[in-house]
Protein backbone atom coordinates (compact mmCIF):
# COMPACT_ATOMS: atom_id res chain seq x y z
CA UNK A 1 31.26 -25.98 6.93
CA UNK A 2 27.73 -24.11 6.57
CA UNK A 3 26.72 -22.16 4.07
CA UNK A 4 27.20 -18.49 5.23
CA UNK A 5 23.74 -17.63 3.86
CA UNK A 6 22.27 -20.02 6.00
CA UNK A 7 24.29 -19.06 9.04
CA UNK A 8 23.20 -15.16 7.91
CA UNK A 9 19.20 -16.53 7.56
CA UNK A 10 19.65 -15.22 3.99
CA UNK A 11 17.53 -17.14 1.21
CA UNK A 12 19.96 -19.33 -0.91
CA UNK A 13 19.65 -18.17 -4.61
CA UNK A 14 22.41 -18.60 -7.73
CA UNK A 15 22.98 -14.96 -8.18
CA UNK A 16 24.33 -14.79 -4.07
CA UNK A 17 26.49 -18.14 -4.42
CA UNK A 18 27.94 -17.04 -7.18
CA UNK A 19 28.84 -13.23 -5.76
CA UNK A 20 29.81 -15.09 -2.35
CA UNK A 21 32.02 -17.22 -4.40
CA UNK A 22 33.43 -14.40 -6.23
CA UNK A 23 34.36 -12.49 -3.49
CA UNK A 24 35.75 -15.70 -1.23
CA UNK A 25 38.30 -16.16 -3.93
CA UNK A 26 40.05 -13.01 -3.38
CA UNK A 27 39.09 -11.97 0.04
CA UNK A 28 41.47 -9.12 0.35
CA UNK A 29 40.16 -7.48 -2.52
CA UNK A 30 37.22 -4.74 -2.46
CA UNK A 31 34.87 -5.29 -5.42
CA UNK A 32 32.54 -2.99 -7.20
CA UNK A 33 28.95 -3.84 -8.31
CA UNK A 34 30.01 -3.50 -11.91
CA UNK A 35 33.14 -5.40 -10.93
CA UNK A 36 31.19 -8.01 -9.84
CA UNK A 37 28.50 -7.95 -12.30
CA UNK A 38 31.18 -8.82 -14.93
CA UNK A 39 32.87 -11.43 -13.31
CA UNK A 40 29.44 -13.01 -12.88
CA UNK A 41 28.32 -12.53 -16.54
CA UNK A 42 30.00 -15.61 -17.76
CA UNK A 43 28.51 -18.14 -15.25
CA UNK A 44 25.39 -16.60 -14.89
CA UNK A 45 23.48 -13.98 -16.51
CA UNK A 46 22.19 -11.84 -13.86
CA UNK A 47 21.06 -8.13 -14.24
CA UNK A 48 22.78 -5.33 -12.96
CA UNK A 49 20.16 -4.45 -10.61
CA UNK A 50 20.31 -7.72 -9.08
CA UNK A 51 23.97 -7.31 -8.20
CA UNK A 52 22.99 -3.91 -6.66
CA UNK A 53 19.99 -5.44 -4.75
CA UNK A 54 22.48 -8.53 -3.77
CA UNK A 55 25.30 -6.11 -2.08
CA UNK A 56 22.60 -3.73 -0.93
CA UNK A 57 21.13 -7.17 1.26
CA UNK A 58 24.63 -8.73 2.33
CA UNK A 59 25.78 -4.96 3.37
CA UNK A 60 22.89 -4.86 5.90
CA UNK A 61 23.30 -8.68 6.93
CA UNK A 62 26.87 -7.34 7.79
CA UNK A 63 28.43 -10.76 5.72
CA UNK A 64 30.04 -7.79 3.42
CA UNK A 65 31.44 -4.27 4.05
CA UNK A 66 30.53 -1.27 2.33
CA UNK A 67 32.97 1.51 1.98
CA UNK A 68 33.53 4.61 -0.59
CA UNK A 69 36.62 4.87 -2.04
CA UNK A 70 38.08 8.00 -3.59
CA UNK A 71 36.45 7.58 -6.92
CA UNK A 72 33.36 8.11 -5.42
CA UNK A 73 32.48 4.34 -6.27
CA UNK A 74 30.81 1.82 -3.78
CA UNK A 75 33.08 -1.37 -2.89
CA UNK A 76 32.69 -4.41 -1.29
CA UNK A 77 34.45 -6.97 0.45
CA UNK A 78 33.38 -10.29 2.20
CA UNK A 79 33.81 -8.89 5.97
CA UNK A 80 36.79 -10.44 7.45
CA UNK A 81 35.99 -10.50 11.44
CA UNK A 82 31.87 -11.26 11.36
CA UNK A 83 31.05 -11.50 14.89
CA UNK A 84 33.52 -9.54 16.27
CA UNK A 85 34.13 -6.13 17.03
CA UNK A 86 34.20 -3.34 14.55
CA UNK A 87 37.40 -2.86 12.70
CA UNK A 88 38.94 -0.56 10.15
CA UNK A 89 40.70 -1.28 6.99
CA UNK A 90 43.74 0.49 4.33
CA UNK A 91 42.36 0.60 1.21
CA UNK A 92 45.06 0.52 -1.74
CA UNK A 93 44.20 3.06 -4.08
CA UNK A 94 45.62 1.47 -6.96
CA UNK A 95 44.97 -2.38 -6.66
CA UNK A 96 41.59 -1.89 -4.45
CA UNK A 97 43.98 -4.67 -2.25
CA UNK A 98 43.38 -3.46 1.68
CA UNK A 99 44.03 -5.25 4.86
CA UNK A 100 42.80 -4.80 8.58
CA UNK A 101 43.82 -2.33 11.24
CA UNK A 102 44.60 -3.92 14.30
CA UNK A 103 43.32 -0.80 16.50
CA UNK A 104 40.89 1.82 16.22
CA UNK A 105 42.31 5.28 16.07
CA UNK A 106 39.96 6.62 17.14
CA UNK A 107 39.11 5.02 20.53
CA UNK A 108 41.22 7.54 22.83
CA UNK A 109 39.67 10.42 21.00
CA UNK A 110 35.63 9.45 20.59
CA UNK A 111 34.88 11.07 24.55
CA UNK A 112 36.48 14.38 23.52
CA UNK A 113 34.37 14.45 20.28
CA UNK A 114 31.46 13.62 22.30
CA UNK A 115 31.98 16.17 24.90
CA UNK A 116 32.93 18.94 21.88
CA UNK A 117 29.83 17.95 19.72
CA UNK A 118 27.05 16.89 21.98
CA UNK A 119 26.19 13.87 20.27
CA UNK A 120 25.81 10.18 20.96
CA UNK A 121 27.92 8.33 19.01
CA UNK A 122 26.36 5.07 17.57
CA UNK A 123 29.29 3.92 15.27
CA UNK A 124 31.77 4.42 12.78
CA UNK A 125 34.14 3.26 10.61
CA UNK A 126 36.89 4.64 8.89
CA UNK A 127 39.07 3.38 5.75
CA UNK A 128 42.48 4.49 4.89
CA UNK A 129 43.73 4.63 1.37
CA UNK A 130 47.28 4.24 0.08
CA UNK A 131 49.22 1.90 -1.70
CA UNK A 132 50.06 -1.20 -0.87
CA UNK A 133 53.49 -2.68 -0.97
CA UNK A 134 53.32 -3.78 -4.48
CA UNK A 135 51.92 -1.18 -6.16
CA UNK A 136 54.55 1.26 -4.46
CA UNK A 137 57.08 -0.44 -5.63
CA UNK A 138 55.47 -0.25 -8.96
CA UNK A 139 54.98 2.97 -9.23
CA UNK A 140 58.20 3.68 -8.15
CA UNK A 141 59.28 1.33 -11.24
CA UNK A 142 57.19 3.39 -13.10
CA UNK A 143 58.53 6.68 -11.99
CA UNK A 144 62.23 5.39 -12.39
CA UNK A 145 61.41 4.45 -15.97
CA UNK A 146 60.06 7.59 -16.82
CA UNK A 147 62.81 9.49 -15.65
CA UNK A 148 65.54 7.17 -18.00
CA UNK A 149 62.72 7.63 -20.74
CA UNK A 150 61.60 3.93 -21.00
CA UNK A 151 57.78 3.40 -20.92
CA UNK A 152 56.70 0.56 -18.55
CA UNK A 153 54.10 -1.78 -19.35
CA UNK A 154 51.13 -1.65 -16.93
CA UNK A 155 49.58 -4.79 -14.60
CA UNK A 156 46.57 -5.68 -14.81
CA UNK A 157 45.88 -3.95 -11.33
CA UNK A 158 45.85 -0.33 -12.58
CA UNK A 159 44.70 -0.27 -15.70
């Protein structure tokens, strides 16, 4: 298989392998650059910046995807359908897990928003957040513990 920075016409250097590796080993997982940054800092010691500069440059190639999450903090996550049409993605809040939406929900409704607003609509994207099955049911766990007055231990995933 090619190297996706070749098929992107992206120079080859350590810091992107190892980020591209990072991020192909749990592809259903949104990262952030400090995220990232410390799961590189044992294989490679890269600066901060560079992370920043490295997500800025596979953002744009459209290899990665971009969004804002509730905390206000940048995320990314190796783009699931490159080549293909745009998509949109649930986000879980707790876990940073997400998975693709099949439709766009916003398909039947972009010619009345046109025809309200006036504008020309060049793209968009929109991300749901929630919880994802497991973290429900954790926090449900959670919830039922509290309520019979037994702390519960948290995962690794929220803490």
């Amino acid at each position: 298989m090619e190297n996706p920075l070749v098929t992107k016409k992206l120079r080859k250097t350590k810091a992107r392998n190892l980020i591209i590796g990072i991020l192909s080993q749990d592809k259903d997982r949104a990262f952030s650059v400090e995220e990232l940054h410390e799961a590189c800092g044992a294989d490679l010691q890269i600066d901060l910046s560079t992370v920043y500069r490295t997500m800025h440059t596979l953002a744009e190639s459209g290899f990665v995807t971009k969004s804002i999450h509730p905390d206000g903090k940048a995320y990314f996550q190796l783009a699931s359908r490159q080549g293909t049409e745009h998509h949109h993605r649930i986000v879980c809040s707790r876990c940073k897990a997400s998975a693709d939406i099949a439709v766009c929900p916003l398909h039947d409704l972009e010619d009345q928003i046109l025809s309200e607003t006036g504008f020309t609509m060049t793209s968009h994207s929109i991300e749901l957040t929630g919880l994802c099955p497991a973290c429900k049911a954790e926090e449900e766990a959670e919830a039922q513990a509290f309520l019979q007055g037994t702390p519960q231990i948290k995962s690794k995933g929220n803490l």
